[in-house]
Protein backbone atom coordinates (compact mmCIF):
# COMPACT_ATOMS: atom_id res chain seq x y z
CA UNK A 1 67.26 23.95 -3.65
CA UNK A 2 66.94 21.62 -0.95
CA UNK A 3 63.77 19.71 -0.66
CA UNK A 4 62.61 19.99 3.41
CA UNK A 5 61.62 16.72 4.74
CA UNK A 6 58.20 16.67 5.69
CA UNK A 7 56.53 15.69 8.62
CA UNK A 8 52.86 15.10 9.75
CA UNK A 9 51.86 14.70 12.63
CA UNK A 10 48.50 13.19 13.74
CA UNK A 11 46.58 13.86 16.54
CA UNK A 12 44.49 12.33 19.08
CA UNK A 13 40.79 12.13 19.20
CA UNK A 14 38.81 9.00 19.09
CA UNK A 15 36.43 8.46 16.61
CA UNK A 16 37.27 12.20 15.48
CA UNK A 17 40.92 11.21 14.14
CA UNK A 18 38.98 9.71 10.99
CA UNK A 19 39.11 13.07 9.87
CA UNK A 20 43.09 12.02 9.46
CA UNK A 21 42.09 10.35 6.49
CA UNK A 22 40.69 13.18 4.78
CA UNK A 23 43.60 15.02 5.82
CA UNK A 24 46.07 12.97 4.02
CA UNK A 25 44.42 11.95 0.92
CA UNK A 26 43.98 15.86 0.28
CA UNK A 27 47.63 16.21 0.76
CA UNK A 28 48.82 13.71 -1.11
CA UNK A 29 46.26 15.09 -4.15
CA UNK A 30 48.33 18.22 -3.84
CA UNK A 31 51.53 16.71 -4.33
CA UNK A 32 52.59 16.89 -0.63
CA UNK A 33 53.76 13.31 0.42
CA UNK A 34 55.20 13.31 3.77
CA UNK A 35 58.71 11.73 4.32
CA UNK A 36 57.76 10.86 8.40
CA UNK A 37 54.78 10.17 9.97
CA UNK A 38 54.37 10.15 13.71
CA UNK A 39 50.68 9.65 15.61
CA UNK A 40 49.06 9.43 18.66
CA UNK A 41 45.87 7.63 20.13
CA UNK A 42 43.54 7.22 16.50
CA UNK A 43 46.46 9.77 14.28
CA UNK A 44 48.97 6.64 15.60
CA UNK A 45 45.91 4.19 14.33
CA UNK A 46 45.80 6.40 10.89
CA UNK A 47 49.06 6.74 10.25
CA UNK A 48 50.45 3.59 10.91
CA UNK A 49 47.59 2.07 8.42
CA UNK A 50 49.12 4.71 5.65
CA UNK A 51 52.94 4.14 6.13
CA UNK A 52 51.65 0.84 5.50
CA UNK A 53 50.15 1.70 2.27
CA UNK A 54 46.79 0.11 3.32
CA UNK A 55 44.37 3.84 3.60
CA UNK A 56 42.33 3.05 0.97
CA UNK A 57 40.80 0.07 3.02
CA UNK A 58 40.95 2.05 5.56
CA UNK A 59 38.67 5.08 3.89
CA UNK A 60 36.32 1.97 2.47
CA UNK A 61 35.98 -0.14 5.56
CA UNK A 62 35.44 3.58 7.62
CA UNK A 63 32.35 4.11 5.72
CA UNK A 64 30.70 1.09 5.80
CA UNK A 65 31.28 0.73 9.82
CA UNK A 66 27.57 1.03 11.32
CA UNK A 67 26.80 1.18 14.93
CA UNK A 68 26.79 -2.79 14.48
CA UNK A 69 30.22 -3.06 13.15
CA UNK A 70 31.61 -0.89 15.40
CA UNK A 71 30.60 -2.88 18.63
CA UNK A 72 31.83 -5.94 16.60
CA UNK A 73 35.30 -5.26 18.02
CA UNK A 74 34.31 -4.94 21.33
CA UNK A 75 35.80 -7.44 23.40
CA UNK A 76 34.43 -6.51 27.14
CA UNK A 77 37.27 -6.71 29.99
CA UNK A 78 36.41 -5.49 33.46
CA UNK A 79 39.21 -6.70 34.75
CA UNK A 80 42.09 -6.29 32.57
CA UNK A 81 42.11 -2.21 33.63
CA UNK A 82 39.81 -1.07 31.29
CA UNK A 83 36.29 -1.65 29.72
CA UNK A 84 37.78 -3.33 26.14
CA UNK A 85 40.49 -5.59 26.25
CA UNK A 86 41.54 -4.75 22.37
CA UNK A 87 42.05 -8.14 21.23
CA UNK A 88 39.22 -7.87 18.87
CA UNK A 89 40.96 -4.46 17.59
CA UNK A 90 44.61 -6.32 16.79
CA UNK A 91 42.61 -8.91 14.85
CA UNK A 92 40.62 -6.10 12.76
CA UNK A 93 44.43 -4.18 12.06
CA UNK A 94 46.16 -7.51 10.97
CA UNK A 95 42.44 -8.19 8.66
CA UNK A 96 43.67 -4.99 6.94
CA UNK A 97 46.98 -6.21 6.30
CA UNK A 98 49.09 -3.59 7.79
CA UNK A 99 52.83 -3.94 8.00
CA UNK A 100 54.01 -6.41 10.91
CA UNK A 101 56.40 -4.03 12.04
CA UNK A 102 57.28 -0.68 12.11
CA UNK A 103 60.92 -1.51 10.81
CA UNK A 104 59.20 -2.69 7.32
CA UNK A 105 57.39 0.74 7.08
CA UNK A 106 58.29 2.55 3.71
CA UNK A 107 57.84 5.60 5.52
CA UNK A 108 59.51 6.12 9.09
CA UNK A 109 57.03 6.14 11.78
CA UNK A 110 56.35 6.68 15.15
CA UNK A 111 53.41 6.30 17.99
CA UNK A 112 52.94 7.77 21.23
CA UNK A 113 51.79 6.16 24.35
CA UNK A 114 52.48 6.71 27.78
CA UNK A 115 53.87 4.89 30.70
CA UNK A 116 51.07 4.54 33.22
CA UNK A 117 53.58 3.62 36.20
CA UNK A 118 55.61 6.66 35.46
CA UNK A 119 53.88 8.78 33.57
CA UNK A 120 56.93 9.14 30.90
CA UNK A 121 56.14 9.32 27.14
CA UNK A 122 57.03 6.86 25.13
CA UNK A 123 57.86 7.01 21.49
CA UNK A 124 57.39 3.69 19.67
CA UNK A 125 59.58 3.25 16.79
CA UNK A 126 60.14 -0.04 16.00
CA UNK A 127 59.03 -3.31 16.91
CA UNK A 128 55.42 -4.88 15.91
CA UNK A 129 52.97 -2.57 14.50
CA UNK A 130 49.80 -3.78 15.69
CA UNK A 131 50.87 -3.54 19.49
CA UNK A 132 52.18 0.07 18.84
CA UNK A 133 48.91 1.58 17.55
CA UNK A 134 46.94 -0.95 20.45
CA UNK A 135 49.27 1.14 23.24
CA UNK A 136 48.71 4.56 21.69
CA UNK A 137 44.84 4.75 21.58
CA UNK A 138 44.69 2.51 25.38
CA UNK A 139 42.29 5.63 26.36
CA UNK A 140 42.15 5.16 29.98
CA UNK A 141 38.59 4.16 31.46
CA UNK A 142 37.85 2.24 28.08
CA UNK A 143 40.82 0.23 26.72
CA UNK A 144 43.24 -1.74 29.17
CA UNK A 145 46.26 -0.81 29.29
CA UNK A 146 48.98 -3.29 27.48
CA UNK A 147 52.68 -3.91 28.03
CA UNK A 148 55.46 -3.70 25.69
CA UNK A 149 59.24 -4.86 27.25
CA UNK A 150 57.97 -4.63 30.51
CA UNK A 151 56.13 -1.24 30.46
CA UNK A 152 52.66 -1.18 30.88
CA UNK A 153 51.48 1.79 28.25
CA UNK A 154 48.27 3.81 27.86
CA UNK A 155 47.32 6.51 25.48
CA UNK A 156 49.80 8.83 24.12
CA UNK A 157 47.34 11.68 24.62
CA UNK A 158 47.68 12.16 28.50
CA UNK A 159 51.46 13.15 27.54
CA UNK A 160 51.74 14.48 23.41
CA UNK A 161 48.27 14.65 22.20
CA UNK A 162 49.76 15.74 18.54
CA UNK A 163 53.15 15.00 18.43
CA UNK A 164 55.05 17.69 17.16
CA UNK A 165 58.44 17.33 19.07
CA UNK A 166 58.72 13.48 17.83
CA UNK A 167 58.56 14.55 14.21
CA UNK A 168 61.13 16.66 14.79
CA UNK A 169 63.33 14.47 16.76
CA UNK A 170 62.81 11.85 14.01
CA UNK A 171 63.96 14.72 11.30
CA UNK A 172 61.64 16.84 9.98
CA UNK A 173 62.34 19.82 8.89
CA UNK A 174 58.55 21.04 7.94
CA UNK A 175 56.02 19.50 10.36
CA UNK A 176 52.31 19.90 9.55
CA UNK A 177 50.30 18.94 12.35
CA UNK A 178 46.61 18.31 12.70
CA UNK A 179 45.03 18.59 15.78
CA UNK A 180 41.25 17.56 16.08
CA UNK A 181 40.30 18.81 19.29
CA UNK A 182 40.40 22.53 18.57
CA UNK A 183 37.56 24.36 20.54
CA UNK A 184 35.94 21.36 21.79
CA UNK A 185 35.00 22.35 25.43
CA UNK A 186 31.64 23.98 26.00
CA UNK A 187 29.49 21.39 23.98
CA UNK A 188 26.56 20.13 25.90
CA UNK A 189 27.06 17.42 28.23
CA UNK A 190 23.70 16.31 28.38
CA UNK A 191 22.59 15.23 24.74
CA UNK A 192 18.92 15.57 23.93
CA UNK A 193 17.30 11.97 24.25
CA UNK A 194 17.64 9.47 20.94
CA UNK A 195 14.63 7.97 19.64
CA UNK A 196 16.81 4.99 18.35
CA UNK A 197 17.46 3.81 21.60
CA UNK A 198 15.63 2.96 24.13
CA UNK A 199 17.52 0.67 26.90
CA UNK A 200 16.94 -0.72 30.23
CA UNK A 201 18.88 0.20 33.44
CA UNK A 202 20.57 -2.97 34.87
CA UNK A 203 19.51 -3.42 38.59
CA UNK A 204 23.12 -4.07 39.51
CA UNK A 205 26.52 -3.97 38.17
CA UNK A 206 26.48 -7.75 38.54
CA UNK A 207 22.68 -8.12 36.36
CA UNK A 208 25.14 -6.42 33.57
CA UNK A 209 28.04 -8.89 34.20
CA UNK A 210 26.26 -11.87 32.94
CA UNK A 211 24.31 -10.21 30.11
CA UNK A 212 28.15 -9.63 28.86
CA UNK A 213 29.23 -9.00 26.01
CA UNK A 214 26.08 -9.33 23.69
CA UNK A 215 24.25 -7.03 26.01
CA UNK A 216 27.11 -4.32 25.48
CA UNK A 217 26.35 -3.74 21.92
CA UNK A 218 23.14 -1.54 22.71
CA UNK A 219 24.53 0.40 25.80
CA UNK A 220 28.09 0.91 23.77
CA UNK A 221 26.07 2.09 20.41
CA UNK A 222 24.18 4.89 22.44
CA UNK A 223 27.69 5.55 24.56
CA UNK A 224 25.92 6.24 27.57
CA UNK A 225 26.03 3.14 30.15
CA UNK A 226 23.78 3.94 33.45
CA UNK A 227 23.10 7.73 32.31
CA UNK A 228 19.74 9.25 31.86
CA UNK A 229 18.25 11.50 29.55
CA UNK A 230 18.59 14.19 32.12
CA UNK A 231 21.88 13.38 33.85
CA UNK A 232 25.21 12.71 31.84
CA UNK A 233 26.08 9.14 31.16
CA UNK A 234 29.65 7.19 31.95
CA UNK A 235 30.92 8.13 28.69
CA UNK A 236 29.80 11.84 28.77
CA UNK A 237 31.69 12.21 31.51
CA UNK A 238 34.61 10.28 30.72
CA UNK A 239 34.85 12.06 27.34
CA UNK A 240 34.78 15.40 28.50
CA UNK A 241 37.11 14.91 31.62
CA UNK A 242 39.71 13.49 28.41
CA UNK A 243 38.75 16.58 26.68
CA UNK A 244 39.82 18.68 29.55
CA UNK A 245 42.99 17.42 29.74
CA UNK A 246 44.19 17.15 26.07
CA UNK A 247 42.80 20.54 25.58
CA UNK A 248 45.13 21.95 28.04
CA UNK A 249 48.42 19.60 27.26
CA UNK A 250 47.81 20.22 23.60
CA UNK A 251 47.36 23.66 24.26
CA UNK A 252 50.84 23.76 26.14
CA UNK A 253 52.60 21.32 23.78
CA UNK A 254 51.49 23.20 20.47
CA UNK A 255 52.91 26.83 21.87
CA UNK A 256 56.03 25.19 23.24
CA UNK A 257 56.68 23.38 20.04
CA UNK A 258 54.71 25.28 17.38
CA UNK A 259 54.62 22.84 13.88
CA UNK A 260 55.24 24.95 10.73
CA UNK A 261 51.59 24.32 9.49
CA UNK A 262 48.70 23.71 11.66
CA UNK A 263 45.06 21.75 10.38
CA UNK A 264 41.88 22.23 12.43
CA UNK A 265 39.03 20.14 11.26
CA UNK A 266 35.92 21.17 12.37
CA UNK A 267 34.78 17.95 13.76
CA UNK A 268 33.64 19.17 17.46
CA UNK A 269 30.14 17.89 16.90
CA UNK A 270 31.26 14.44 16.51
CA UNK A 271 31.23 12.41 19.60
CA UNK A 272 34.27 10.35 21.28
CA UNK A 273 32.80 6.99 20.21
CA UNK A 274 30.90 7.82 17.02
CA UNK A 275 33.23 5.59 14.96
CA UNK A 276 30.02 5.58 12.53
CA UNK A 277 30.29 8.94 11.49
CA UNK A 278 33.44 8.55 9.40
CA UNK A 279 32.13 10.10 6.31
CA UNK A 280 31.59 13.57 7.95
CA UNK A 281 35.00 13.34 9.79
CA UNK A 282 36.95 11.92 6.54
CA UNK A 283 34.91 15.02 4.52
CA UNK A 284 35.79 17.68 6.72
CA UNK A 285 39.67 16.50 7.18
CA UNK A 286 39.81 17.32 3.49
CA UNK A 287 37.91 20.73 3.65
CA UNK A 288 40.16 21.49 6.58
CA UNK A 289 43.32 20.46 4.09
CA UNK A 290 42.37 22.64 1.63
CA UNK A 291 41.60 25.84 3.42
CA UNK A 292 45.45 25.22 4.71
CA UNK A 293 46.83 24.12 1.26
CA UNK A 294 47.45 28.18 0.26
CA UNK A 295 49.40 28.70 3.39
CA UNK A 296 51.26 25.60 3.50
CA UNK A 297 52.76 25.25 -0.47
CA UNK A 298 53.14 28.91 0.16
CA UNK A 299 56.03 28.65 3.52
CA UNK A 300 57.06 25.17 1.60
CA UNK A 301 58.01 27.25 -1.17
CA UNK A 302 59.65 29.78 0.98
CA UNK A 303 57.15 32.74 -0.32
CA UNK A 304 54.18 34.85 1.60
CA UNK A 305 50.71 33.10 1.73
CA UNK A 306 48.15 35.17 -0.33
């Protein structure tokens, strides 16, 4: 019988897509290896990082990433487009020894980003590694956007936020996708006030300016930048106006170009920048796995799940 080539595909969602980890190693525990594996925004990040066989220092270097280590790679940049340059963020992938380009990937990959001029998506499948994965998760209002061959890119999830159709077009013939964004409207906007942190307002945008970059580590490790306890901060904002959008263009995408097998990681309650709660996000991408493993060996095997 003909083996089906298997796809995953990774989606979007910040410091939520750690839950990708969780996702594959469960898969892969269950015998389920996929032959392609395509990603956008932090599913590009986690994927590329596995088709390089590196997720094991991945999953390690995840759970020891504190609020601290986090705003380590945090390279400010008003005025590159964005609040974070990135550089810091190509260093960290090449630290973790992923492959140097996608063409030296045992597994065929591909990243989404999307062409800020144009607005055309863009599927990245070849060329160096590190720059795919930096275009992919360029979330506009934080990262600046970067060109590759003359086309400045942003994040892939303003056009594919889980990239179904680029599985497919790369040969799949049984995608599993895993979207971590699934009912994440309706949270509250205004977070009740954290005892941890307690910051000054700057007088000016200028007063901030100079303070930069050492005083970015507190405002980026309580994500909220001008806000107030009873008003939402930059970041609230920004993070729910993203959520907005993917929620309706994955929404769209998914029905148009439904995968075979769908994962939904209950991982609304952790926030777009809360890179240090991988070990809740990496837990519940395998709880998610394994609540879909019944239905996916089941159409894999061509039988009825029970």
């Amino acid at each position: 019988m003909h083996k089906p080539k298997i796809g995953l595909a990774l989606g979007g969602g910040a410091a939520r897509g750690w839950s990708h980890i969780g996702v594959i190693e469960a898969l892969t525990q269950a015998g389920i290896k996929p032959d392609i594996v395509c990603g956008t925004s932090m599913g590009a990040l986690v994927g590329g990082v596995y088709a390089s066989g590196r997720l094991a220092a991945l999953h390690d270097w995840a759970l020891k990433a504190d609020r601290r280590i986090v705003t380590s790679l945090v390279d400010v940049a008003f005025m590159a487009g964005g609040l974070i340059d990135g550089v810091r963020i190509v260093e960290w992938l090449g630290k973790l020894e992923i492959a140097k380009a996608i063409e030296d990937l045992k597994i065929p990959y591909g990243a989404v980003a999307t062409d800020v001029t144009t607005g055309r998506e863009m599927w990245l499948r070849s060329g160096a590694l590190d720059r795919a994965i930096r275009a992919s998760i360029a979330m506009p209002g934080i990262f600046s956007p970067i060109q590759i061959d003359d086309v400045w890119m942003v994040d892939g999830g303003l056009v594919n936020p889980v990239p179904v159709s680029l599985c497919r077009a790369m040969g799949a013939d049984f995608v599993i996708a895993v979207n971590v964004n699934e009912d994440l409207l309706g949270r509250r906007l205004v977070p009740e006030p954290s005892p941890e942190v307690d910051l000054p307002k700057p007088a000016n945008l200028m007063e901030l300016l100079k303070a930069a970059p050492a005083a970015w580590a507190a405002p980026l490790a309580s994500f909220r930048l001008f806000g107030s306890p009873a008003t939402p901060g930059y970041f609230d904002v920004l993070a729910n106006a993203l959520n907005i959008m993917q929620d309706h263009i994955t929404r769209s995408r998914l029905a148009g170009e439904p995968p075979h097998a769908l994962i939904l990681p209950r991982v609304v309650d952790i926030g777009l920048l809360d890179f240090h709660r991988a070990a809740e996000a990496i837990a519940e991408g395998r709880a998610a796995t394994e609540r879909a493993l019944p239905a996916i060996e089941a159409r894999l095997s061509g039988t009825r799940p029970r």
